[in-house]
N, C-alpha and C. Protein backbone atom coordinates (compact mmCIF):
# COMPACT_ATOMS: atom_id res chain seq x y z
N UNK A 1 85.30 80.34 146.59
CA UNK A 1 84.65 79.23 147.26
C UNK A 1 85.46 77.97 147.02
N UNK A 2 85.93 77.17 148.45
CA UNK A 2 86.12 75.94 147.91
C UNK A 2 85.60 74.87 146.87
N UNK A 3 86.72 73.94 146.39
CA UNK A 3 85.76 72.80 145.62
C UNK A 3 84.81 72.03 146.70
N UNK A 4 84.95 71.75 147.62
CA UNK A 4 83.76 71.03 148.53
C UNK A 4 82.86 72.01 149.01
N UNK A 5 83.06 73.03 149.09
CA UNK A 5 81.75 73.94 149.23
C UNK A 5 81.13 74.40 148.10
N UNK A 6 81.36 74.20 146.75
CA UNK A 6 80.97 74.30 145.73
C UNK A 6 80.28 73.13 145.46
N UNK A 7 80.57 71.89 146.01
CA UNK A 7 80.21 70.47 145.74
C UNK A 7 78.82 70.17 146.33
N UNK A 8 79.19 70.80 147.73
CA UNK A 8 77.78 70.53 148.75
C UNK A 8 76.86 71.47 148.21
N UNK A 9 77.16 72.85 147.99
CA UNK A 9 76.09 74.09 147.10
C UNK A 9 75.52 73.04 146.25
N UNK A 10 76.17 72.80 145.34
CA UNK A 10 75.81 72.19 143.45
C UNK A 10 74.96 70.75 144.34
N UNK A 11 75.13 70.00 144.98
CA UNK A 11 74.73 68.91 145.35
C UNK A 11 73.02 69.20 146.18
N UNK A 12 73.40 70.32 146.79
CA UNK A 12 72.18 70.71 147.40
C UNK A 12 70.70 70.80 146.51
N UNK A 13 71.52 72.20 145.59
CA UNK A 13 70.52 72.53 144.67
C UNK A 13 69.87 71.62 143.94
N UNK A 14 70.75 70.94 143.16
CA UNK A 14 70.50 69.79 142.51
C UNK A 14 69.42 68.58 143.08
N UNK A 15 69.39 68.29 144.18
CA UNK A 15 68.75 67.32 144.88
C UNK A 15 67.49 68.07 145.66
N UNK A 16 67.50 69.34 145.48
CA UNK A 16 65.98 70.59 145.62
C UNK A 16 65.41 70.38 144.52
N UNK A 17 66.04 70.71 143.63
CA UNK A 17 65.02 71.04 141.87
C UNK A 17 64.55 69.95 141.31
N UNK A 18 65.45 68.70 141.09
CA UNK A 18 65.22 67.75 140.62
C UNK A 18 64.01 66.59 141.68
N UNK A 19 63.69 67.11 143.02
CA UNK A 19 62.87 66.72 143.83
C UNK A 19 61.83 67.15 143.76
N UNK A 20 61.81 68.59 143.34
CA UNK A 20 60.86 69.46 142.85
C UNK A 20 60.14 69.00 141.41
N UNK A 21 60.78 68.89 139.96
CA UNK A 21 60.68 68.55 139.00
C UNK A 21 59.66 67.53 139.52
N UNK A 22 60.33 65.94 139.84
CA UNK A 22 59.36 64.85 140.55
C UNK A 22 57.91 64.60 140.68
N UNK A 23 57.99 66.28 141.78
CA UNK A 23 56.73 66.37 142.40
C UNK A 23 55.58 66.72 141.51
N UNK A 24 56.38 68.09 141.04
CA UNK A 24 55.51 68.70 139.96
C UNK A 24 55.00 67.46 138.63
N UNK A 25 56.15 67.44 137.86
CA UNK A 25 55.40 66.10 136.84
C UNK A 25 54.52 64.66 137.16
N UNK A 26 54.86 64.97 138.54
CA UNK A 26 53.65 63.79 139.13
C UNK A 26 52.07 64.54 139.29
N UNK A 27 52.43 65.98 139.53
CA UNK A 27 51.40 66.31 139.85
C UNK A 27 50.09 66.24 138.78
N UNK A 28 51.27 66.59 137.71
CA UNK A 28 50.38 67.03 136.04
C UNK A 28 49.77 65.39 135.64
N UNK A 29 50.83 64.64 135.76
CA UNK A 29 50.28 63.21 135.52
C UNK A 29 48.99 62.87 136.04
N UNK A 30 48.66 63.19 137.55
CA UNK A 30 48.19 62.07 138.22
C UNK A 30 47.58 63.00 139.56
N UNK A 31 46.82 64.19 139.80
CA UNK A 31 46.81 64.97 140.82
C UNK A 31 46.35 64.49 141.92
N UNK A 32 45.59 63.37 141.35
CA UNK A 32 44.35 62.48 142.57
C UNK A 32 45.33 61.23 143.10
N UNK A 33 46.56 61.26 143.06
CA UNK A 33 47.74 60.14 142.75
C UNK A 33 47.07 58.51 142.43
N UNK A 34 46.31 59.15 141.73
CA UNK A 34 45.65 57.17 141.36
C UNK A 34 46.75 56.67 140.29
N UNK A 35 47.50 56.94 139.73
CA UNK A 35 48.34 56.16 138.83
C UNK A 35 49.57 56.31 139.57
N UNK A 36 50.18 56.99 140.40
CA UNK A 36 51.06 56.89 141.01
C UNK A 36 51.75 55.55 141.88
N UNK A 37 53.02 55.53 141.13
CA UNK A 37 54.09 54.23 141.59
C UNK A 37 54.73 54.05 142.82
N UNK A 38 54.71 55.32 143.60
CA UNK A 38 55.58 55.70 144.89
C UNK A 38 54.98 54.41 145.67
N UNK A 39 55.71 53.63 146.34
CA UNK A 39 55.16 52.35 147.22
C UNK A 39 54.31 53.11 148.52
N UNK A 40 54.73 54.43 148.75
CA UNK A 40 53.90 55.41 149.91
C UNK A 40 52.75 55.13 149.53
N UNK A 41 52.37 55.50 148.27
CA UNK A 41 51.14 56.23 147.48
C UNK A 41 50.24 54.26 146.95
N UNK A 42 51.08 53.86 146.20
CA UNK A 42 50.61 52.48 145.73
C UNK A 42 50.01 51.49 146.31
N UNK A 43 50.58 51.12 147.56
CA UNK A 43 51.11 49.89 148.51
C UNK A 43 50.37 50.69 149.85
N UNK A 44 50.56 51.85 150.82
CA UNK A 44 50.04 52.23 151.74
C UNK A 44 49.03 53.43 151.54
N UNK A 45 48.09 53.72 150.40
CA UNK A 45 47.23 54.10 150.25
C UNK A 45 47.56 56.26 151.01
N UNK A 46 48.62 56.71 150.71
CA UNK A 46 48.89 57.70 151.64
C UNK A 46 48.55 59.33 150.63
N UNK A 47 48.33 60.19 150.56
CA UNK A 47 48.10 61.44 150.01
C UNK A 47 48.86 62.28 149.75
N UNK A 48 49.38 63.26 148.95
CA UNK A 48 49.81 64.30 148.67
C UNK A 48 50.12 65.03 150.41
N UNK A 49 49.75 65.21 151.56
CA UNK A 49 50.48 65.97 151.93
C UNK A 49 51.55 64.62 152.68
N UNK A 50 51.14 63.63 152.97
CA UNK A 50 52.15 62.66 153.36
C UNK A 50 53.34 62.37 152.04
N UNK A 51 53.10 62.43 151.23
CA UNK A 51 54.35 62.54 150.32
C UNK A 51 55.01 63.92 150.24
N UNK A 52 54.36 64.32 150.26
CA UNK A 52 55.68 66.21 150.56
C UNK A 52 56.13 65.93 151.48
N UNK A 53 55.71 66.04 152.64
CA UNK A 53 56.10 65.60 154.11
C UNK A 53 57.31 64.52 153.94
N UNK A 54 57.14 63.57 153.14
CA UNK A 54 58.20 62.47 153.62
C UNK A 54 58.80 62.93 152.36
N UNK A 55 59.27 63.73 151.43
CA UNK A 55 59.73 64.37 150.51
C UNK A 55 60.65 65.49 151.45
N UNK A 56 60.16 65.76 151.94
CA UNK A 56 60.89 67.22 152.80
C UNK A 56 61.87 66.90 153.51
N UNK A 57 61.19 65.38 154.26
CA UNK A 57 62.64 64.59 155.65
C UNK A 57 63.65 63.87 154.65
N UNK A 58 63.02 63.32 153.60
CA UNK A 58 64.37 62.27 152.87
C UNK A 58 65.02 63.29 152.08
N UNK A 59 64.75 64.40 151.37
CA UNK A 59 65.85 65.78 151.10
C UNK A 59 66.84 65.95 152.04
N UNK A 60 65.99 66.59 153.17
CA UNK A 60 66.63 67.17 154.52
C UNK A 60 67.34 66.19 155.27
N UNK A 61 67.41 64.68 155.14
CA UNK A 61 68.63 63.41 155.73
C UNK A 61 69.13 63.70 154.56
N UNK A 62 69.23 63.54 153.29
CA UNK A 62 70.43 63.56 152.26
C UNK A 62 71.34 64.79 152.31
N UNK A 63 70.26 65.97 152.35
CA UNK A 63 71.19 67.15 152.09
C UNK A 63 72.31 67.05 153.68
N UNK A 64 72.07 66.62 155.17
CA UNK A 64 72.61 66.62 156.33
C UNK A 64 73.83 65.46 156.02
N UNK A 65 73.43 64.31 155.54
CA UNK A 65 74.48 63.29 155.53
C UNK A 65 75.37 64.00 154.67
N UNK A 66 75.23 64.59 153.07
CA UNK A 66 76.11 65.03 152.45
C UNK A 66 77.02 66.03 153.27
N UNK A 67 76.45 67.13 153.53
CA UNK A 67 77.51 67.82 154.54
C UNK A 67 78.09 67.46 155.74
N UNK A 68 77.90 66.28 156.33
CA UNK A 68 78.27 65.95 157.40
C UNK A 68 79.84 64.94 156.97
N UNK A 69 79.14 64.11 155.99
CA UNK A 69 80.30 63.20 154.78
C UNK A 69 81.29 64.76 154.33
N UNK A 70 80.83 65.40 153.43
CA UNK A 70 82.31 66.66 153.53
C UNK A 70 82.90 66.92 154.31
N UNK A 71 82.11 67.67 155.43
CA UNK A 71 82.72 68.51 156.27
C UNK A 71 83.00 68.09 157.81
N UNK A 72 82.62 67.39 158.25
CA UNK A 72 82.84 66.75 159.36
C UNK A 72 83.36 65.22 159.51
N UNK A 73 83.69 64.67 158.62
CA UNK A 73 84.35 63.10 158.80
C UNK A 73 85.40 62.89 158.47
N UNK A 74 86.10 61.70 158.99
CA UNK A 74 87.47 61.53 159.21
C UNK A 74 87.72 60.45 158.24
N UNK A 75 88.71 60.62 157.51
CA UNK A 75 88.96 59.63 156.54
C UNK A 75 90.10 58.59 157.76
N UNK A 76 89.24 57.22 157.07
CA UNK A 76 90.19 55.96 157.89
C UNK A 76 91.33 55.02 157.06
N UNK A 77 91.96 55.70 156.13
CA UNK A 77 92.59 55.30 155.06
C UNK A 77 93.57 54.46 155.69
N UNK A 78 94.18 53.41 155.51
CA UNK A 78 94.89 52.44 155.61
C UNK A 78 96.35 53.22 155.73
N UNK A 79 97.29 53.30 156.49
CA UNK A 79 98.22 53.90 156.91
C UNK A 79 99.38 53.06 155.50
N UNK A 80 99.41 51.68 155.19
CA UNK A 80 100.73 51.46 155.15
C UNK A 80 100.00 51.48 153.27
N UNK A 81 101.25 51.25 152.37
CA UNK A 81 101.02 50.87 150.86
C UNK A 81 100.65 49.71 150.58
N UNK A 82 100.62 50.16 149.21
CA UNK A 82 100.50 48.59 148.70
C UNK A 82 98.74 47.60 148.40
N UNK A 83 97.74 48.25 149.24
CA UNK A 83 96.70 47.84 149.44
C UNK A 83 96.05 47.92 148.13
N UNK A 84 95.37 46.42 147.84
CA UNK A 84 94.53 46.56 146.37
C UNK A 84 93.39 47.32 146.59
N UNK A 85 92.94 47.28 145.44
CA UNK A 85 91.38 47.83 145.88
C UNK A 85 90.53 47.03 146.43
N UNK A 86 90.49 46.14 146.83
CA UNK A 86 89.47 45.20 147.38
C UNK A 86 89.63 45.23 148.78
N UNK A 87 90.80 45.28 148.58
CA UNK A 87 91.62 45.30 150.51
C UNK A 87 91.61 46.38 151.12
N UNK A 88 91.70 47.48 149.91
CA UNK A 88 91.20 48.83 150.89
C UNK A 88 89.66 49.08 151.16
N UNK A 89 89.22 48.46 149.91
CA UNK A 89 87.62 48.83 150.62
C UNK A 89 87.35 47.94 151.74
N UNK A 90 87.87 47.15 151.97
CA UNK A 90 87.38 46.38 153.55
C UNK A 90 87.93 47.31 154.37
N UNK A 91 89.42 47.45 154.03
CA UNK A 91 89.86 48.21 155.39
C UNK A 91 89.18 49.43 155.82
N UNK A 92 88.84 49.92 154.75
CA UNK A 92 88.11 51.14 155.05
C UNK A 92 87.22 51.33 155.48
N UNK A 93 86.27 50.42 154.90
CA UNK A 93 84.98 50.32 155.29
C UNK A 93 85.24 49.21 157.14
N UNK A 94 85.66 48.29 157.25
CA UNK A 94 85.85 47.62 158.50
C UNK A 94 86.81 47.97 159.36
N UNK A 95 88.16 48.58 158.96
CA UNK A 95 89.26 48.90 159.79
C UNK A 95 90.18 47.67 159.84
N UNK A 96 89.98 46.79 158.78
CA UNK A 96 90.42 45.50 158.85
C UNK A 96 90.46 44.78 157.68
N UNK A 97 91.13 43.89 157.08
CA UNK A 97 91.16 43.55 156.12
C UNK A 97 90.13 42.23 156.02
N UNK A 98 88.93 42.22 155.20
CA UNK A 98 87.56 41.11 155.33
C UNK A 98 87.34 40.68 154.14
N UNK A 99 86.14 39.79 153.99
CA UNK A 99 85.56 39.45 152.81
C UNK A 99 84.92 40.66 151.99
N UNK A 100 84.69 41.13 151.02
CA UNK A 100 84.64 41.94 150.16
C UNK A 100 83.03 41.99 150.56
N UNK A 101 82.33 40.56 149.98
CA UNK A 101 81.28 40.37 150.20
C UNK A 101 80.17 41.16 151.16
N UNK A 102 80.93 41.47 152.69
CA UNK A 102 80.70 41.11 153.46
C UNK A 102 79.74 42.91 153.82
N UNK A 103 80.69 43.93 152.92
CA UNK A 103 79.89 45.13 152.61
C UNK A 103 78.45 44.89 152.23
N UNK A 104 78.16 44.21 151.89
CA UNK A 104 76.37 44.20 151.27
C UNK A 104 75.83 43.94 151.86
N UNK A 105 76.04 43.25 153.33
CA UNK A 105 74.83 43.16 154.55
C UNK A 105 75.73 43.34 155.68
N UNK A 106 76.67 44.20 155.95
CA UNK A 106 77.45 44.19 157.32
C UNK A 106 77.91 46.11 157.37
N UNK A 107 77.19 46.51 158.69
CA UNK A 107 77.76 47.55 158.72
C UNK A 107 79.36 47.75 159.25
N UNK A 108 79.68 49.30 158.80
CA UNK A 108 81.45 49.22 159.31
C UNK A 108 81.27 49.47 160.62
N UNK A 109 82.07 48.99 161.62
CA UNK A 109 82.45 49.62 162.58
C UNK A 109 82.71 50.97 162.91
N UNK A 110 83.23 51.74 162.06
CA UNK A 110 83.12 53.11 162.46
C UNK A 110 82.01 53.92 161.87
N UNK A 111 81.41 54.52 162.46
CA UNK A 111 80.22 55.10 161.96
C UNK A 111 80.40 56.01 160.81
N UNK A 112 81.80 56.76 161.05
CA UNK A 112 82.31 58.05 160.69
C UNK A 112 81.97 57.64 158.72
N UNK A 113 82.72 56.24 158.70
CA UNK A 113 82.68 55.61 157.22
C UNK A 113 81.33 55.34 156.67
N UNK A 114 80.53 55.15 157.57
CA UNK A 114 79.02 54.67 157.04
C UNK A 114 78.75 56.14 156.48
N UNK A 115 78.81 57.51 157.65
CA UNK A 115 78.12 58.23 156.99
C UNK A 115 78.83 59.28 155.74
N UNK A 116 80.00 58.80 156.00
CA UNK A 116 81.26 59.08 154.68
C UNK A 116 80.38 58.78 153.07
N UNK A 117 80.24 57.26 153.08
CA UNK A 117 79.57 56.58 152.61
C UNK A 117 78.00 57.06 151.97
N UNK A 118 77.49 57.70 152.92
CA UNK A 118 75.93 57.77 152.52
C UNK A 118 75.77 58.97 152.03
N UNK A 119 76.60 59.94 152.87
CA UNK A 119 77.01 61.20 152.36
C UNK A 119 76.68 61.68 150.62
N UNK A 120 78.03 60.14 150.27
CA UNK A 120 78.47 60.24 149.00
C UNK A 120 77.42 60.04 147.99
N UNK A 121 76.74 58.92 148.42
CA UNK A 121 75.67 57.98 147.83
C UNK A 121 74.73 58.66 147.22
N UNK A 122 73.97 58.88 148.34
CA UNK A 122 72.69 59.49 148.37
C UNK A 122 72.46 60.52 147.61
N UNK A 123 73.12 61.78 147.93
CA UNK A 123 72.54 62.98 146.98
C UNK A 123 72.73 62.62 145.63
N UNK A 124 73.56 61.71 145.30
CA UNK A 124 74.11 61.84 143.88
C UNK A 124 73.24 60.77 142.86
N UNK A 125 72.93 59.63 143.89
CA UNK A 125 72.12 59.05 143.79
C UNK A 125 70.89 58.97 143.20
N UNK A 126 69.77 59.83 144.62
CA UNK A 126 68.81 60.52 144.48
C UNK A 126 68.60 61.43 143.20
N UNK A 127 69.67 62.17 142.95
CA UNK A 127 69.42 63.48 141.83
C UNK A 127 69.40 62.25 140.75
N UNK A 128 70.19 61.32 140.21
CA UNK A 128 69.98 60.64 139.26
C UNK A 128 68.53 59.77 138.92
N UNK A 129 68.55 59.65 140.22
CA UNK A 129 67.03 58.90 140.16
C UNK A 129 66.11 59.86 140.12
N UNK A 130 66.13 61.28 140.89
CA UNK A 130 64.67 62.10 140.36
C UNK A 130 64.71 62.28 139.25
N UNK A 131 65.73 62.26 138.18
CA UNK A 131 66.00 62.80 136.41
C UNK A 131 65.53 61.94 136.21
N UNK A 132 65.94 60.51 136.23
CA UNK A 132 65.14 59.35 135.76
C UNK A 132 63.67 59.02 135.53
N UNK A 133 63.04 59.58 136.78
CA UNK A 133 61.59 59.10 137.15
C UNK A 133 61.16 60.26 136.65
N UNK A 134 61.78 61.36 136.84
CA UNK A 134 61.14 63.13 136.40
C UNK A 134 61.08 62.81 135.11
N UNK A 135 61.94 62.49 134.24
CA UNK A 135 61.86 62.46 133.31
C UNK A 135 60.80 60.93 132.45
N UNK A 136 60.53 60.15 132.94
CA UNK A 136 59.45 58.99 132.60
C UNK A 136 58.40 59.56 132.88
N UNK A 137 58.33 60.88 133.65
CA UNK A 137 57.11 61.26 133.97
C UNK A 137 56.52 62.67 132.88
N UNK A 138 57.32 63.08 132.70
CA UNK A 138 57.58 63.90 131.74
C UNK A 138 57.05 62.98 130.40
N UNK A 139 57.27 62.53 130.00
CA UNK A 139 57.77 61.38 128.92
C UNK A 139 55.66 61.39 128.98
N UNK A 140 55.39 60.74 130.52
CA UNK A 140 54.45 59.86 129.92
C UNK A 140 53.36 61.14 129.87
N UNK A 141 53.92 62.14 129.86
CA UNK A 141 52.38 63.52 129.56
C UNK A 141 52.38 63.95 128.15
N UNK A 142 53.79 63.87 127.64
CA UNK A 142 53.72 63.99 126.16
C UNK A 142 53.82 63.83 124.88
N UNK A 143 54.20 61.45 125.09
CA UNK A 143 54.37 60.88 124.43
C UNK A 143 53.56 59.85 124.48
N UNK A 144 52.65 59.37 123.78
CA UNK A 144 51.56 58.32 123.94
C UNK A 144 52.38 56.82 123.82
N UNK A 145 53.42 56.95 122.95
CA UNK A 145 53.78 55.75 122.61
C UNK A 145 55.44 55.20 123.98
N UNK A 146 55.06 56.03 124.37
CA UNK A 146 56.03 56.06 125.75
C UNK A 146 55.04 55.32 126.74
N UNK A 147 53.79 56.00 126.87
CA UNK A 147 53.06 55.21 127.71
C UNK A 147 52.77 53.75 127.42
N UNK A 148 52.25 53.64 126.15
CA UNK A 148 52.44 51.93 125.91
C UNK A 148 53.85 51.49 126.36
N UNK A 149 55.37 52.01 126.06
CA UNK A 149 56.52 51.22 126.46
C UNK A 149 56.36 51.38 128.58
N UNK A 150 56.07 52.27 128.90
CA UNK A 150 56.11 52.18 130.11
C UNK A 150 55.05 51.30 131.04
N UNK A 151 53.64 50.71 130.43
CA UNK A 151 53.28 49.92 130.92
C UNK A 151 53.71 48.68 130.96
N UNK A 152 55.04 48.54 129.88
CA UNK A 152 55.45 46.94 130.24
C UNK A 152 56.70 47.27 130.54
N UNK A 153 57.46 48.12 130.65
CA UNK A 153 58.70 48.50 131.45
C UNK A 153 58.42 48.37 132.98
N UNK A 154 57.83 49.30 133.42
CA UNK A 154 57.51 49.69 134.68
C UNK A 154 58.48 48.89 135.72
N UNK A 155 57.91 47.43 135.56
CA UNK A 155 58.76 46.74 136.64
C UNK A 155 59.93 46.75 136.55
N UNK A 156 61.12 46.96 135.51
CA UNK A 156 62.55 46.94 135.37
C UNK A 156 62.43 48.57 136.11
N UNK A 157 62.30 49.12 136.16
CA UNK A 157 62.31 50.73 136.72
C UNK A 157 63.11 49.96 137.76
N UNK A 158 62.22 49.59 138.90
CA UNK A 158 62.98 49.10 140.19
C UNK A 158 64.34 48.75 139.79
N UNK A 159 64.91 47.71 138.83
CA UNK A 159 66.11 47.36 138.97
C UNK A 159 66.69 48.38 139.07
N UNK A 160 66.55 49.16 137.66
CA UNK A 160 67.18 50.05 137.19
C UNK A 160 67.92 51.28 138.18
N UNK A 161 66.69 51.52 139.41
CA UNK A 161 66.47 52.39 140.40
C UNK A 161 68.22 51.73 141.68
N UNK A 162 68.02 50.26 141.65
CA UNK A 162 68.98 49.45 142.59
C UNK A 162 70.41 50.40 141.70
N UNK A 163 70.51 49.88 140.80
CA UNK A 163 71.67 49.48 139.99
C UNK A 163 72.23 51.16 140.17
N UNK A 164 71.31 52.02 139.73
CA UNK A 164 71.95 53.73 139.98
C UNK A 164 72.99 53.67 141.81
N UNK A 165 71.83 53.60 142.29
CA UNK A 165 72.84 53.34 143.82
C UNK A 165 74.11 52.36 143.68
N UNK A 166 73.63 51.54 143.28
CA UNK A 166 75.01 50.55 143.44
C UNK A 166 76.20 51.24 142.40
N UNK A 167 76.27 51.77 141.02
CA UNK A 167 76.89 52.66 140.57
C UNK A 167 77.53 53.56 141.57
N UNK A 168 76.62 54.11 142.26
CA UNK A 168 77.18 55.16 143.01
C UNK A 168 78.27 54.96 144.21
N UNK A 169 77.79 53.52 144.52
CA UNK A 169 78.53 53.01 145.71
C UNK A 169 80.21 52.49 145.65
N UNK A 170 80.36 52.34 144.36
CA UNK A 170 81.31 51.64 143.41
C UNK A 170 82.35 53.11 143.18
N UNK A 171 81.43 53.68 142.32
CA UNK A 171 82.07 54.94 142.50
C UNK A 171 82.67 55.61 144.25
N UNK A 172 82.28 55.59 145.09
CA UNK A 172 82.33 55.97 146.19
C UNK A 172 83.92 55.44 146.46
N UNK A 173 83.74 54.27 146.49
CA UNK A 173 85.41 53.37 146.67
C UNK A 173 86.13 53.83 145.61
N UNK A 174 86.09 53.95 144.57
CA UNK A 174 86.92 54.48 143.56
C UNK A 174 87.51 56.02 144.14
N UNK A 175 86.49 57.16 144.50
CA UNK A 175 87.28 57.91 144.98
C UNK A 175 87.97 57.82 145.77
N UNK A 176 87.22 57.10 146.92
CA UNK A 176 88.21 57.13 148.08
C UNK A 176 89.61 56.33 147.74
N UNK A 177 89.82 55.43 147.25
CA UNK A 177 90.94 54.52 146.41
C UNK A 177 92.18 55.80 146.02
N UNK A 178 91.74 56.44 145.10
CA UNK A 178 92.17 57.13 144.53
C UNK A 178 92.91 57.89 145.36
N UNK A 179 92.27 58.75 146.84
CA UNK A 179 92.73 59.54 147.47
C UNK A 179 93.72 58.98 148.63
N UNK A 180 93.65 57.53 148.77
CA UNK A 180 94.23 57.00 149.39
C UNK A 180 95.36 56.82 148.61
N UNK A 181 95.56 56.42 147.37
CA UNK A 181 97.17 55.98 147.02
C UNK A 181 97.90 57.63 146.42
N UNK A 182 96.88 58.61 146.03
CA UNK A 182 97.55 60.18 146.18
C UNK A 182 98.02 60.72 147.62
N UNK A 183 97.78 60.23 148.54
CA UNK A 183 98.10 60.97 149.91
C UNK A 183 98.98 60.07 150.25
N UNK A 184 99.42 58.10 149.82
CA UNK A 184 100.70 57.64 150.06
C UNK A 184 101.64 58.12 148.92
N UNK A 185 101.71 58.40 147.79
CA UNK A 185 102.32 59.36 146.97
C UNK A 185 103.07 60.78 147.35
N UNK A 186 102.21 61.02 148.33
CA UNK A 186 102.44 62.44 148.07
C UNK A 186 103.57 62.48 149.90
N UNK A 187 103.44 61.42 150.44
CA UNK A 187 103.97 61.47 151.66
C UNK A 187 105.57 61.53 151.58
């Protein structure tokens, strides 16, 4: 088996079980979801089968973008040398050399990179964040003194939740970086 078909397998599974884990330790927590944090469940008052349900489509877009980011997209790597890393992530991401900035509220022009991009993000993302929350949830069925730290944590969760993605996104340019000055290397 290839390494990218080994990647998308391992990425798959991973972002099944650990979605699974989630569900289940929410379940044991909280079956009636009255303590439940999900903004579905908190904020729009919604039930157990509307959270599987929207559990099933945000799997099934991650697991599609990931294979679509492997196996079907075109890398837009900057043809000539020399490019820093700042300059390639514009180019890459815009096809043009821009404000750096300009990634955090501007989509790229080529789609191919967005879903390059989300591909990358997301599953890896997601699996970090279901361990995270799987595991606080875990935490709060069999540690009492976890539950006192998690009623005044709670709100840093969210950051914490941003900052995993943005990790990931960082990372994302790093590979691609990487594969860009190995393929002018190797020319």
């Amino acid at each position: 088996m290839s390494r990218i078909k080994l990647e998308f397998w391992l990425l798959t599974l991973f972002t099944i079980i650990t979605r699974c884990w989630d569900i289940t330790a929410t379940y044991i927590i909280t079956p009636d979801l009255e303590k439940e944090t999900n903004p579905m469940v908190s904020i729009f008052g919604q039930g157990w089968m509307t959270v599987i349900i929207f559990q099933i489509i945000l799997v099934s877009v991650v697991i599609t973008l990931n294979y679509y980011s492997l196996f079907k997209t075109k890398n837009s790597y900057p043809s000539q040398k020399g490019y820093s890393y700042k300059e390639f992530i514009t180019y890459y991401y815009f096809g043009e050399k821009r404000n750096l900035i300009k990634i955090v509220y501007k989509f790229p022009k080529n789609k191919s990179t967005l879903i390059k991009a989300l591909g990358y993000i997301l599953p890896r993302a997601l699996i970090v964040i279901s361990v995270f929350v799987s595991l606080s949830s875990t935490l709060l069925i069999i540690n009492s003194d976890y539950q006192k730290f998690y009623a005044v944590a709670r709100p840093y969760y969210y950051i914490v939740l941003i900052a995993i993605v943005c990790v990931f996104y960082i990372l994302f340019f790093k590979r691609e970086y990487t594969i860009y000055q190995k393929n002018l290397t190797d020319k």
